[in-house]
Protein backbone atom coordinates (compact mmCIF):
# COMPACT_ATOMS: atom_id res chain seq x y z
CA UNK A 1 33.67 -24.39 -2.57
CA UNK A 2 30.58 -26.33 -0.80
CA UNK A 3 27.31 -26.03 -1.57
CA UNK A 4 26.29 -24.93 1.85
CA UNK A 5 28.50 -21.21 1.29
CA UNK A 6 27.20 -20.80 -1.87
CA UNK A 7 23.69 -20.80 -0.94
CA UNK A 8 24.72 -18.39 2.02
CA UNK A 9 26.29 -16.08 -0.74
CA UNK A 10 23.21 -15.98 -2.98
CA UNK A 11 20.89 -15.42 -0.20
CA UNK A 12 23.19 -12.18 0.97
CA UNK A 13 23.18 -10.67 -2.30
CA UNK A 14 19.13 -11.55 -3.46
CA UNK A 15 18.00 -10.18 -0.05
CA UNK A 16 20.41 -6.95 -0.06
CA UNK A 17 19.07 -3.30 -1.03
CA UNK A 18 19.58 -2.98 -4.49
CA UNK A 19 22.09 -0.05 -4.20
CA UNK A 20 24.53 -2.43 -2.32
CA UNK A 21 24.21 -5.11 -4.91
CA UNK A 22 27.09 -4.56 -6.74
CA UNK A 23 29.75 -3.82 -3.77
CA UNK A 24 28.51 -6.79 -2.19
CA UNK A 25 28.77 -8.96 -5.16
CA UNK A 26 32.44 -7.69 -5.56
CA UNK A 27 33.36 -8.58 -1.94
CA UNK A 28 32.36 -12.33 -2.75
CA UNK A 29 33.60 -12.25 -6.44
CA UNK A 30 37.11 -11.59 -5.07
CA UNK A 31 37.12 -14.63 -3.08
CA UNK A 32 36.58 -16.68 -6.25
CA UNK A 33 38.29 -14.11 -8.87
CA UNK A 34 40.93 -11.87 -6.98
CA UNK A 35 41.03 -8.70 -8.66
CA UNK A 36 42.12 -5.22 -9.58
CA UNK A 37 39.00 -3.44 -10.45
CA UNK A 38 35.54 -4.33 -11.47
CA UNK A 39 33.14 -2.31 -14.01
CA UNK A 40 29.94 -3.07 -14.46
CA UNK A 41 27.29 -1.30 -17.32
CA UNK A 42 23.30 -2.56 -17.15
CA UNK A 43 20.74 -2.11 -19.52
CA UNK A 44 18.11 -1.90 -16.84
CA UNK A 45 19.04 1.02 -14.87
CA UNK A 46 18.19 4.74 -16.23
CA UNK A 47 19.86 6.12 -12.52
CA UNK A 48 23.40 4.78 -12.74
CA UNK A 49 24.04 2.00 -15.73
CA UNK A 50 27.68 2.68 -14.92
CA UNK A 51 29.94 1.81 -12.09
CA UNK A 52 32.95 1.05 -10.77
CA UNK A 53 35.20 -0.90 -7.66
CA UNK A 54 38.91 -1.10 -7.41
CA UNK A 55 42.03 0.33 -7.80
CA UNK A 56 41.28 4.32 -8.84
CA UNK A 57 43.93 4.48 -11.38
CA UNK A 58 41.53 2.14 -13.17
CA UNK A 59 38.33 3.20 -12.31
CA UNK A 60 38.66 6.48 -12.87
CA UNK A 61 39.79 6.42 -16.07
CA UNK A 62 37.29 4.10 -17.51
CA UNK A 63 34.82 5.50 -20.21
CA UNK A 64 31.58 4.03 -21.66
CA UNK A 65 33.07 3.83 -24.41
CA UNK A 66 35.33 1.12 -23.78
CA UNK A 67 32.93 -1.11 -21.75
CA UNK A 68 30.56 -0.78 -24.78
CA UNK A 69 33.25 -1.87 -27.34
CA UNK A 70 33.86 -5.53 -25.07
CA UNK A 71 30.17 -6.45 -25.56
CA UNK A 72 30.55 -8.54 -28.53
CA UNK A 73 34.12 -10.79 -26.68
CA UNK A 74 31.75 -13.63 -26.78
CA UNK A 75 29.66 -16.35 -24.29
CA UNK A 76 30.32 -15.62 -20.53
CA UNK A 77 32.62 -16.27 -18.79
CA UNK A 78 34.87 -14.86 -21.28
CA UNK A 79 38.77 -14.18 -20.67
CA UNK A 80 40.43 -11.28 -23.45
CA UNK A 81 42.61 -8.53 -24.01
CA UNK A 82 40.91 -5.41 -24.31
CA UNK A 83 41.40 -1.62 -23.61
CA UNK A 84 39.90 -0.30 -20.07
CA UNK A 85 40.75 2.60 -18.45
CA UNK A 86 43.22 3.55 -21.52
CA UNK A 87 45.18 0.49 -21.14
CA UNK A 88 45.51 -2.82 -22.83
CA UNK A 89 44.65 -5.36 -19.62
CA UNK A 90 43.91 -8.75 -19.11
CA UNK A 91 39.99 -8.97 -18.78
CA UNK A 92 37.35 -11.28 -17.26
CA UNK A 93 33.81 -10.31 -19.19
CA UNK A 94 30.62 -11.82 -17.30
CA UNK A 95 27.72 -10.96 -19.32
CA UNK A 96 24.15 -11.72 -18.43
CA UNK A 97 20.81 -10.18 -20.54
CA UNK A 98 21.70 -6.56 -20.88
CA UNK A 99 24.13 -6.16 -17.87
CA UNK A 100 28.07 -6.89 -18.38
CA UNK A 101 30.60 -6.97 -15.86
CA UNK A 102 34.46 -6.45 -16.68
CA UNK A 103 37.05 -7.55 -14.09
CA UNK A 104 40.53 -6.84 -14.45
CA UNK A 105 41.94 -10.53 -12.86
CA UNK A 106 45.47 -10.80 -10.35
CA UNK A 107 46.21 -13.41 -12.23
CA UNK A 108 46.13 -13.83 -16.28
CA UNK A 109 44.78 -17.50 -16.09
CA UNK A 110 42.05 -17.39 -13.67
CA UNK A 111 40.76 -21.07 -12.45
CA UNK A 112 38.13 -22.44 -15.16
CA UNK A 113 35.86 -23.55 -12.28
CA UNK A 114 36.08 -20.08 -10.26
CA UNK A 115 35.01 -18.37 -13.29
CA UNK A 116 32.56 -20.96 -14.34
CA UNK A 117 31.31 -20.11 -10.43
CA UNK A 118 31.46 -16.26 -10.99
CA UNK A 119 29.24 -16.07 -14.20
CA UNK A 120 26.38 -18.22 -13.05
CA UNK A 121 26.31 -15.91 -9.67
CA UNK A 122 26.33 -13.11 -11.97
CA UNK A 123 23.52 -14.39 -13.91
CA UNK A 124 21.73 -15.41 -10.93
CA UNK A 125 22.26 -11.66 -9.82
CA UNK A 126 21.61 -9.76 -13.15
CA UNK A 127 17.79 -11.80 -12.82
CA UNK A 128 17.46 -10.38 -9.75
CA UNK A 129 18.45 -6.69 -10.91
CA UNK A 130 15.59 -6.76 -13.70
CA UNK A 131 13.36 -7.99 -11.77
CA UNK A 132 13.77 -5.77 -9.44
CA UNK A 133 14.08 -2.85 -11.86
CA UNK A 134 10.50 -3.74 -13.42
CA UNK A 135 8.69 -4.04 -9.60
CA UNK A 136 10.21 -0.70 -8.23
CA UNK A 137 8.39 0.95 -5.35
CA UNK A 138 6.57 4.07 -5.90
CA UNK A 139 9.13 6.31 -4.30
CA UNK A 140 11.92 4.68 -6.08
CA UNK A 141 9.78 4.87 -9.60
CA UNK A 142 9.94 8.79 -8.57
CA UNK A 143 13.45 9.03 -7.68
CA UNK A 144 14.65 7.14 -10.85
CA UNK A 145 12.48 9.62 -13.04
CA UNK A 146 14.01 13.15 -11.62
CA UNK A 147 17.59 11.45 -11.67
CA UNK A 148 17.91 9.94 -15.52
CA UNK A 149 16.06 13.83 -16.40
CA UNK A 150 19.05 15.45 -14.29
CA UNK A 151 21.43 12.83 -16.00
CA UNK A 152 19.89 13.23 -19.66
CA UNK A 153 20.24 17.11 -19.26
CA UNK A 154 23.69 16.74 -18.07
CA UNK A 155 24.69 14.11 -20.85
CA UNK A 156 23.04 16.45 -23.49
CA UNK A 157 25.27 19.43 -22.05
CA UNK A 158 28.44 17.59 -22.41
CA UNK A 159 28.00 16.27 -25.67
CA UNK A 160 27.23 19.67 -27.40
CA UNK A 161 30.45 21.06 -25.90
CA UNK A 162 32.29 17.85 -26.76
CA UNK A 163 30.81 17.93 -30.44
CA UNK A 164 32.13 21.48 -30.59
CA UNK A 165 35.28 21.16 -29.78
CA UNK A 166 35.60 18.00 -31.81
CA UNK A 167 33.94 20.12 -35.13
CA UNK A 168 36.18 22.97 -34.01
CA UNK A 169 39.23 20.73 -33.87
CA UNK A 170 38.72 18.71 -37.42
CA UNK A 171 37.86 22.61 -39.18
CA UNK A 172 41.77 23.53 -37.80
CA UNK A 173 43.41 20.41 -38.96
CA UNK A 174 41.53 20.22 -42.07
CA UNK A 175 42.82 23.63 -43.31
CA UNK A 176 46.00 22.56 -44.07
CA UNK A 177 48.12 24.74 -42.54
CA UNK A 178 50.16 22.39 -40.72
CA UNK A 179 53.45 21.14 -42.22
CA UNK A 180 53.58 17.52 -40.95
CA UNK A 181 50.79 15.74 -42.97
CA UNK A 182 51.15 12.75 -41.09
CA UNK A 183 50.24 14.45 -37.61
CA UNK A 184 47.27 16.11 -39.45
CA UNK A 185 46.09 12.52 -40.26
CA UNK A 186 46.53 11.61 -37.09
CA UNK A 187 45.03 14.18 -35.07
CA UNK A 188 41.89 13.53 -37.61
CA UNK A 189 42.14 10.20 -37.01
CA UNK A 190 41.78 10.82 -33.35
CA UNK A 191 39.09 13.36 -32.96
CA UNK A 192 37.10 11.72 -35.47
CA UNK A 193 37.04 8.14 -33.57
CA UNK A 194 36.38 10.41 -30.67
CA UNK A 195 33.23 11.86 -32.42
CA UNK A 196 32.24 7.95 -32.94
CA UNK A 197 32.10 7.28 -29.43
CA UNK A 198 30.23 10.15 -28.26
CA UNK A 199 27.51 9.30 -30.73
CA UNK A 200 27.36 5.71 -29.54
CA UNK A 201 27.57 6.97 -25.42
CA UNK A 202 24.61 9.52 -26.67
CA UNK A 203 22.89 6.38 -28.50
CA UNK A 204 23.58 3.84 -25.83
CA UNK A 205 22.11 6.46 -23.09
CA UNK A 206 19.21 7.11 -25.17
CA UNK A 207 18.54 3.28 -25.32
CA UNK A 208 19.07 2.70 -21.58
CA UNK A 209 16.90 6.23 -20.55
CA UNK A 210 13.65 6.17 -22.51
CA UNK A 211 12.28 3.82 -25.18
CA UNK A 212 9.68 4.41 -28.17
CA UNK A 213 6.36 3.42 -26.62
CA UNK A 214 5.22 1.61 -29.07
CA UNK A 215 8.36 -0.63 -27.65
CA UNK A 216 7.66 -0.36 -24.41
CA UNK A 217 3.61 -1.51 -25.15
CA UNK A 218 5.41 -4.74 -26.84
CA UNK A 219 6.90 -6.01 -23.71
CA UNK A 220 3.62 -5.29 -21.94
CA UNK A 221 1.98 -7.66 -24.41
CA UNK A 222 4.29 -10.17 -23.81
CA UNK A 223 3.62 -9.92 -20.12
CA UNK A 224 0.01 -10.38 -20.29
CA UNK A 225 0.27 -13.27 -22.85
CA UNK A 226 1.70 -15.19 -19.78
CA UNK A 227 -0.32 -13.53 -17.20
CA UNK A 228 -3.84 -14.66 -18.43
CA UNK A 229 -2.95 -17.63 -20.43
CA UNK A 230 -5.75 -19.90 -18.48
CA UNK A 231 -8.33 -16.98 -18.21
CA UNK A 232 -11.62 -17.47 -20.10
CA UNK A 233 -12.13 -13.59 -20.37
CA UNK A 234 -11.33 -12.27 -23.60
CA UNK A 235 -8.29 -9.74 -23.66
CA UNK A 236 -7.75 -7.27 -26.24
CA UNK A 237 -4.62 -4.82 -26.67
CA UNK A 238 -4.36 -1.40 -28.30
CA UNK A 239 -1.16 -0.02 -29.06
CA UNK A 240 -0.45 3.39 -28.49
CA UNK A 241 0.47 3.84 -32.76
CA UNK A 242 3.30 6.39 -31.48
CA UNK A 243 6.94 5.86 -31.40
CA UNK A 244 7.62 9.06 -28.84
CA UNK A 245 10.44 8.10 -26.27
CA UNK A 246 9.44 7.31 -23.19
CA UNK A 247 11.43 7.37 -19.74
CA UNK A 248 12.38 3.44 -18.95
CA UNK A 249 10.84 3.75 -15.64
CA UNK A 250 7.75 5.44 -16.83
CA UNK A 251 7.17 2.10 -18.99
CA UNK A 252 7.93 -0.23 -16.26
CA UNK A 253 5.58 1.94 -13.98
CA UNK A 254 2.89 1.96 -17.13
CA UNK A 255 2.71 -1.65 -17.51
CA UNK A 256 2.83 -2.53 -13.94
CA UNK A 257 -0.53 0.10 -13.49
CA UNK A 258 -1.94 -1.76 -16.88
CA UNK A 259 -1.52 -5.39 -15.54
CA UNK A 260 -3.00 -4.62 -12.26
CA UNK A 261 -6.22 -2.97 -13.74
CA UNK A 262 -6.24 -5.48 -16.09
CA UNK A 263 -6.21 -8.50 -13.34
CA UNK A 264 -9.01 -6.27 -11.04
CA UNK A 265 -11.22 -6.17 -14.30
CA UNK A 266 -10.28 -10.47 -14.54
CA UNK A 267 -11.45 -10.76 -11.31
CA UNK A 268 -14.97 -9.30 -11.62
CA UNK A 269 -17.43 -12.23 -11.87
CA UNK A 270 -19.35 -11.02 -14.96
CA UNK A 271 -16.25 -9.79 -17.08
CA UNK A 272 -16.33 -11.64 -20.32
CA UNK A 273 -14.24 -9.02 -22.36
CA UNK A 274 -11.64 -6.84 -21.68
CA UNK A 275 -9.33 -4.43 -23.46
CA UNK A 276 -6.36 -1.89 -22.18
CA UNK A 277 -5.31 0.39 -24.60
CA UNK A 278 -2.83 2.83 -24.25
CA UNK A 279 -2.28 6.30 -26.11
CA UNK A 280 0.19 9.08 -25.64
CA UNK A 281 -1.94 12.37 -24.73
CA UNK A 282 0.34 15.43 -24.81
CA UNK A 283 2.94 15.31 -22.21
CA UNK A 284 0.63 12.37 -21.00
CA UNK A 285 0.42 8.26 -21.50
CA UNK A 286 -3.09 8.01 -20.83
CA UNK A 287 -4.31 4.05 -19.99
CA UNK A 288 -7.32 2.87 -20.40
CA UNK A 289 -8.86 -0.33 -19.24
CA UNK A 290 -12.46 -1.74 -19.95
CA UNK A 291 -14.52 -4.50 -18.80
CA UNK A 292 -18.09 -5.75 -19.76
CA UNK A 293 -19.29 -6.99 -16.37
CA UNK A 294 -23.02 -6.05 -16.40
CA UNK A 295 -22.96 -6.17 -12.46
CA UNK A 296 -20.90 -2.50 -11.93
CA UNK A 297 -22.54 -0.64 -9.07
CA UNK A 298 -20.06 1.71 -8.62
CA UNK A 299 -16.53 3.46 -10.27
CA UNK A 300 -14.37 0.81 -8.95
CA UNK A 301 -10.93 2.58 -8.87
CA UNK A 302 -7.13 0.79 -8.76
CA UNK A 303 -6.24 -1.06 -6.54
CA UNK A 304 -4.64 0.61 -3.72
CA UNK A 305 -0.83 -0.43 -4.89
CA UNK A 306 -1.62 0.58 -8.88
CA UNK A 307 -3.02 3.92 -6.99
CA UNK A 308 0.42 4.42 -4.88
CA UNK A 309 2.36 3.87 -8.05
CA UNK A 310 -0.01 6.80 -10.00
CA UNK A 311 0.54 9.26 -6.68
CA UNK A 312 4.03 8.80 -6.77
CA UNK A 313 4.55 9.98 -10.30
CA UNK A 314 2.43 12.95 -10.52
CA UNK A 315 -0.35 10.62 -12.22
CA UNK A 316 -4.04 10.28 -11.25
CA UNK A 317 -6.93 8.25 -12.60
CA UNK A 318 -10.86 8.38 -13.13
CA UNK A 319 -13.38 5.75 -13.32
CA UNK A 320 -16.90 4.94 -15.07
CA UNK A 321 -18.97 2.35 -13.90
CA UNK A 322 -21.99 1.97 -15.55
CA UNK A 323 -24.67 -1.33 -14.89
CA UNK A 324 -25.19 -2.81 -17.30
CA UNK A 325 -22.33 -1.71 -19.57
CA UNK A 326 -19.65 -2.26 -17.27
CA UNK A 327 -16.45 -0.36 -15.96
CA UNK A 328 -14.17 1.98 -17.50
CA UNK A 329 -10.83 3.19 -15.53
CA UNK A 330 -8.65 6.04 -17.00
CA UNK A 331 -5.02 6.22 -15.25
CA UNK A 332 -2.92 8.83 -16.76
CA UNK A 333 0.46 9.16 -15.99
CA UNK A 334 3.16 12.34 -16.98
CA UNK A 335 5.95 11.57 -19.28
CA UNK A 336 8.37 13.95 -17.44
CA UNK A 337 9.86 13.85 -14.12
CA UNK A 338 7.48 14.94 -11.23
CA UNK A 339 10.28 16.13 -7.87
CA UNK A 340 10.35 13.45 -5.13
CA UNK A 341 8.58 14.70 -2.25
CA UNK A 342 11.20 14.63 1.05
CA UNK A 343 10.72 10.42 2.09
CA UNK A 344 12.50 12.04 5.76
CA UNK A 345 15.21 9.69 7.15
CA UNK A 346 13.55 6.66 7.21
CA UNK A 347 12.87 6.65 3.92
CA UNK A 348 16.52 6.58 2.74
CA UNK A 349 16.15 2.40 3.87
CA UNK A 350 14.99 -0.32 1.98
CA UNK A 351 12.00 -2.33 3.22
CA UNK A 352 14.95 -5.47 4.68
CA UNK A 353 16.34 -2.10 6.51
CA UNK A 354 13.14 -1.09 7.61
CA UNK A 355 12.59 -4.73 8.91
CA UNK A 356 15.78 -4.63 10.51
CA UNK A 357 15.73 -1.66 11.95
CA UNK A 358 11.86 -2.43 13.28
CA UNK A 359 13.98 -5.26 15.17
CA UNK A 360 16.69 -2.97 16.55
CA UNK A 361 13.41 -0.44 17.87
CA UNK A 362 11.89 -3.55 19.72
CA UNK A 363 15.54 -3.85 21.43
CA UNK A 364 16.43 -7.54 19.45
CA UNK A 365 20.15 -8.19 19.07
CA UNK A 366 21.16 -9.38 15.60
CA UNK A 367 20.66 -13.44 16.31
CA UNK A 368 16.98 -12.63 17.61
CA UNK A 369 16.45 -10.28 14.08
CA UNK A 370 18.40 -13.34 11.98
CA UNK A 371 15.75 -15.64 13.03
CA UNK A 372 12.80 -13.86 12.88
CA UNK A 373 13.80 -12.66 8.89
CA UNK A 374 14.72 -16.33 8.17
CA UNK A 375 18.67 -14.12 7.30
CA UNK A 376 22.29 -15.55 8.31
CA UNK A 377 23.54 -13.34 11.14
CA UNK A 378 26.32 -12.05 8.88
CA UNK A 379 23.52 -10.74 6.60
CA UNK A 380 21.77 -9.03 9.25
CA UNK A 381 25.19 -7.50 10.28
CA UNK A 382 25.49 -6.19 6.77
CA UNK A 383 22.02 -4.41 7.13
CA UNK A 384 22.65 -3.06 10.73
CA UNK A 385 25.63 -1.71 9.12
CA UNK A 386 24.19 0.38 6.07
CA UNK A 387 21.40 1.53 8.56
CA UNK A 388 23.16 3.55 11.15
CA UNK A 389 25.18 4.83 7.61
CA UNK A 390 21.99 6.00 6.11
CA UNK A 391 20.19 7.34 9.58
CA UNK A 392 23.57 9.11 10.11
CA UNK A 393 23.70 7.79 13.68
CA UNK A 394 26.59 5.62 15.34
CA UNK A 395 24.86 3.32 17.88
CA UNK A 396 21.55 0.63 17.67
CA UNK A 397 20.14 3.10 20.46
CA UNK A 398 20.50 6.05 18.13
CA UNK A 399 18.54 4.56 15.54
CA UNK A 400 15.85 3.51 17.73
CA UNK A 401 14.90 6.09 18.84
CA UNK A 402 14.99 8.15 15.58
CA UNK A 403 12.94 4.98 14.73
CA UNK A 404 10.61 5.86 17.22
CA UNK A 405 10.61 9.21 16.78
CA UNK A 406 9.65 8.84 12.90
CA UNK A 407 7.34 6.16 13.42
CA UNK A 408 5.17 7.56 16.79
C-alpha cells in the first residue's frame, strides 16, 4: 500500500459528512481487513453511539452489551475471541479515545501490517469524530438535543419493562416450586446477568447522553488553559458548584458560547481581568462573562456565531456595558431539548454538499468541482452521490434547480 492511496483515503473520509463516516470508513477498511461485519460504539455521540455494517445475521443480533464487555481486550489493534451477536467469533478490536470498533475478520490471522494500517486510520478518524462532535453547527447542536431526549425516553421505557419482567421472572423461580433445582439456578443465573447488563446499557447511556456539569465545566477549563496561555489578561473561572446532568451537546454548545465570549472580552484593548462563571438556573445554565475594560460604550453582544449557536437551542443572551466598569454578557441556554425548526431540503446537506451542490447549480461537471474544492474526483463523486439521495431527486439538473429554487 503506497503512500500516495493512503493520503487519498484519509482525505475522503476527513472531508466526508459526518453521517457517512463510518460506511465510508468500512468500504476502505475491507480493502485492508476483509470482513463479515463491523460494529462500532463512540463515546462522543448522544444521537447514535451504536452502529452496525455487514452481514445481518450479525448485526442484528448485536447488543450493547457485548460491545461494552470487549473494551478492556487490550492496546489496538487487538485480535480475540469474544461473544458478538450471541456467538463466540474471531474479533479485530480498534480502539481509539472513547470510540471502539469490532470487526469480525474473513480470515482468523489477519496481516500484522493491514491491521497495524487499520488502527492508525481509525485513530486518525476517531480525532476527527470528536472534533467534530465538540464544533457542531447550530442546527446539528439542535437536532442532537431533541434526538438523545427521544432516545433517553425510549431507553427509560424499555428498561422499566425489561426490569419488570426480569423482577417478575426471579420472584417465580425463587418460589421454589419447580422440581429441577438445577434449571432454577440456571434460569436465575440467566435473568440475573441479564439484570447486570441492563444496568450497565442504562449507565453507559447515561454517561454518553448527559454529564454532571460540574464535569462538563472541567473540560472547559482545560480548554481555556490552552486557549489563553500567552494572554496578559487575567482569567478567572467559576464553577457552576452543581453536579445536575447535563445533555452532552448542551456542554459542548456551553463551552463553545463561553470560549467565544471569553476571546471577544480578550480582544477589547482595555481588558485587564476577566472571569466566566457558569451556574445552573432552573431548567437553565446561565453563563456569565465579565471584563474590566474601562472603554465600554455600548452592550457589546456575542459574536454573531456564539449568537447562532444560542438561537438554535432555544437560548438568548443580555448584555451590560457600563464605562468605566466595563462589560457584562449573560447567555443562557435551556437544559432540555428545544424542536428543530424545518432546515427545508437543503438543509438535510452538509456544508461539502452544499459546496458541491453550489457547483452542480453553476452547471460544473465533477473535474471542474474537484478542482475548485482542492477534492479527488472520486470524492466529489461520493458527494454528488449522497446529494441527489438527500434532495430526493435522480439527475444533476434536478438538484439544480431545487438549488435554485431554495436559494432565489
Amino acid at each position: 500500500m503506497n503512500a500516495r492511496y493512503l493520503l487519498d483515503v484519509v482525505e475522503r473520509l476527513l472531508t466526508a459528512p459526518r453521517t457517512e463516516l463510518y460506511p465510508l470508513f468500512t468500504a476502505e477498511l475491507a480493502t485492508l481487513v476483509p470482513h463479515r461485519a463491523s460494529v462500532v460504539h463512540t463515546g462522543d455521540c448522544a444521537r447514535t453511539p451504536l452502529a452496525t455494517a455487514g452481514d445481518p445475521a450479525i448485526t442484528e443480533a448485536v447488543t450493547t452489551a457485548e460491545v461494552l464487555r470487549l473494551r478492556t481486550a487490550g492496546p489496538s489493534p487487538a485480535l480475540v475471541d469474544g461473544v458478538l451477536g450471541g456467538a463466540v467469533r474471531r474479533l479485530v478490536l480498534l480502539s481509539a479515545g472513547a470510540s471502539l470498533l469490532v470487526v469480525v475478520p474473513e480470515r482468523a490471522e489477519p496481516p500484522a501490517e493491514a491491521l497495524d494500517v487499520a488502527a492508525r486510520l481509525w485513530r486518525v478518524l476517531s480525532v476527527d469524530q470528536h472534533r467534530r462532535a465538540t464544533e457542531q453547527a447550530p442546527g446539528m447542536l439542535a437536532g442532537s438535543l431533541a434526538a438523545a431526549a427521544a432516545r433517553s425516553q425510549a431507553i427509560a421505557d424499555l428498561g422499566q419493562t425489561f426490569e419488570t419482567t426480569l423482577t417478575s421472572l426471579l420472584t417465580v423461580l425463587r418460589s421454589g416450586r419447580l422440581p429441577d433445582a438445577v434449571a432454577r439456578r440456571t434460569a436465575i443465573d440467566v435473568a440475573a446477568e441479564a439484570l447486570l447488563d441492563l444496568r450497565a446499557v442504562a449507565g453507559r447511556d447515561r454517561e454518553v447522553s448527559s454529564a454532571p456539569v460540574s464535569a462538563a465545566f472541567a473540560v472547559l477549563e482545560e480548554q481555556l488553559a490552552h486557549l489563553v496561555r500567552h494572554t496578559e489578561v487575567e482569567i478567572s473561572l467559576a464553577g457552576p458548584g452543581a453536579e445536575d446532568p447535563v445533555p452532552q451537546d448542551l456542554a459542548h454548545a456551553a463551552r463553545a458560547v463561553t470560549r467565544g465570549l471569553v476571546l471577544a472580552a480578550i480582544a477589547r484593548p482595555g481588558t485587564t481581568r476577566v472571569r466566566a462563571s457558569w451556574r445552573i438556573d432552573g431548567p437553565a445554565l446561565r453563563i456569565t462573562v465579565r471584563d474590566d475594560d474601562p472603554h465600554a460604550g455600548g452592550a457589546d453582544g456575542p459574536a454573531a456565531e456564539v449568537a447562532r449557536r444560542l438561537a438554535a437551542l432555544g437560548g438568548g443572551w443580555e448584555a451590560d456595558a457600563v464605562p468605566g466598569w466595563g462589560t457584562t454578557v449573560i447567555a443562557t441556554l435551556p437544559r432540555t431539548a428545544v424542536a428543530p425548526a424545518d432546515p427545508g431540503p437543503l438543509g438535510r446537506l452538509h456544508p461539502r454538499e452544499l459546496e458541491v451542490l453550489d457547483g452542480i447549480a453553476r452547471g460544473l461537471r465533477n473535474r471542474a468541482i474537484a478542482d475548485e474544492l482542492r477534492l479527488s474526483e472520486h470524492t466529489v463523486k461520493f458527494h454528488v452521490r449522497n446529494v441527489l439521495e438527500k434532495l430526493g431527486v435522480r439527475s444533476r439538473g434536478e438538484a439544480a434547480a431545487l438549488a435554485h429554487v431554495n436559494q432565489g
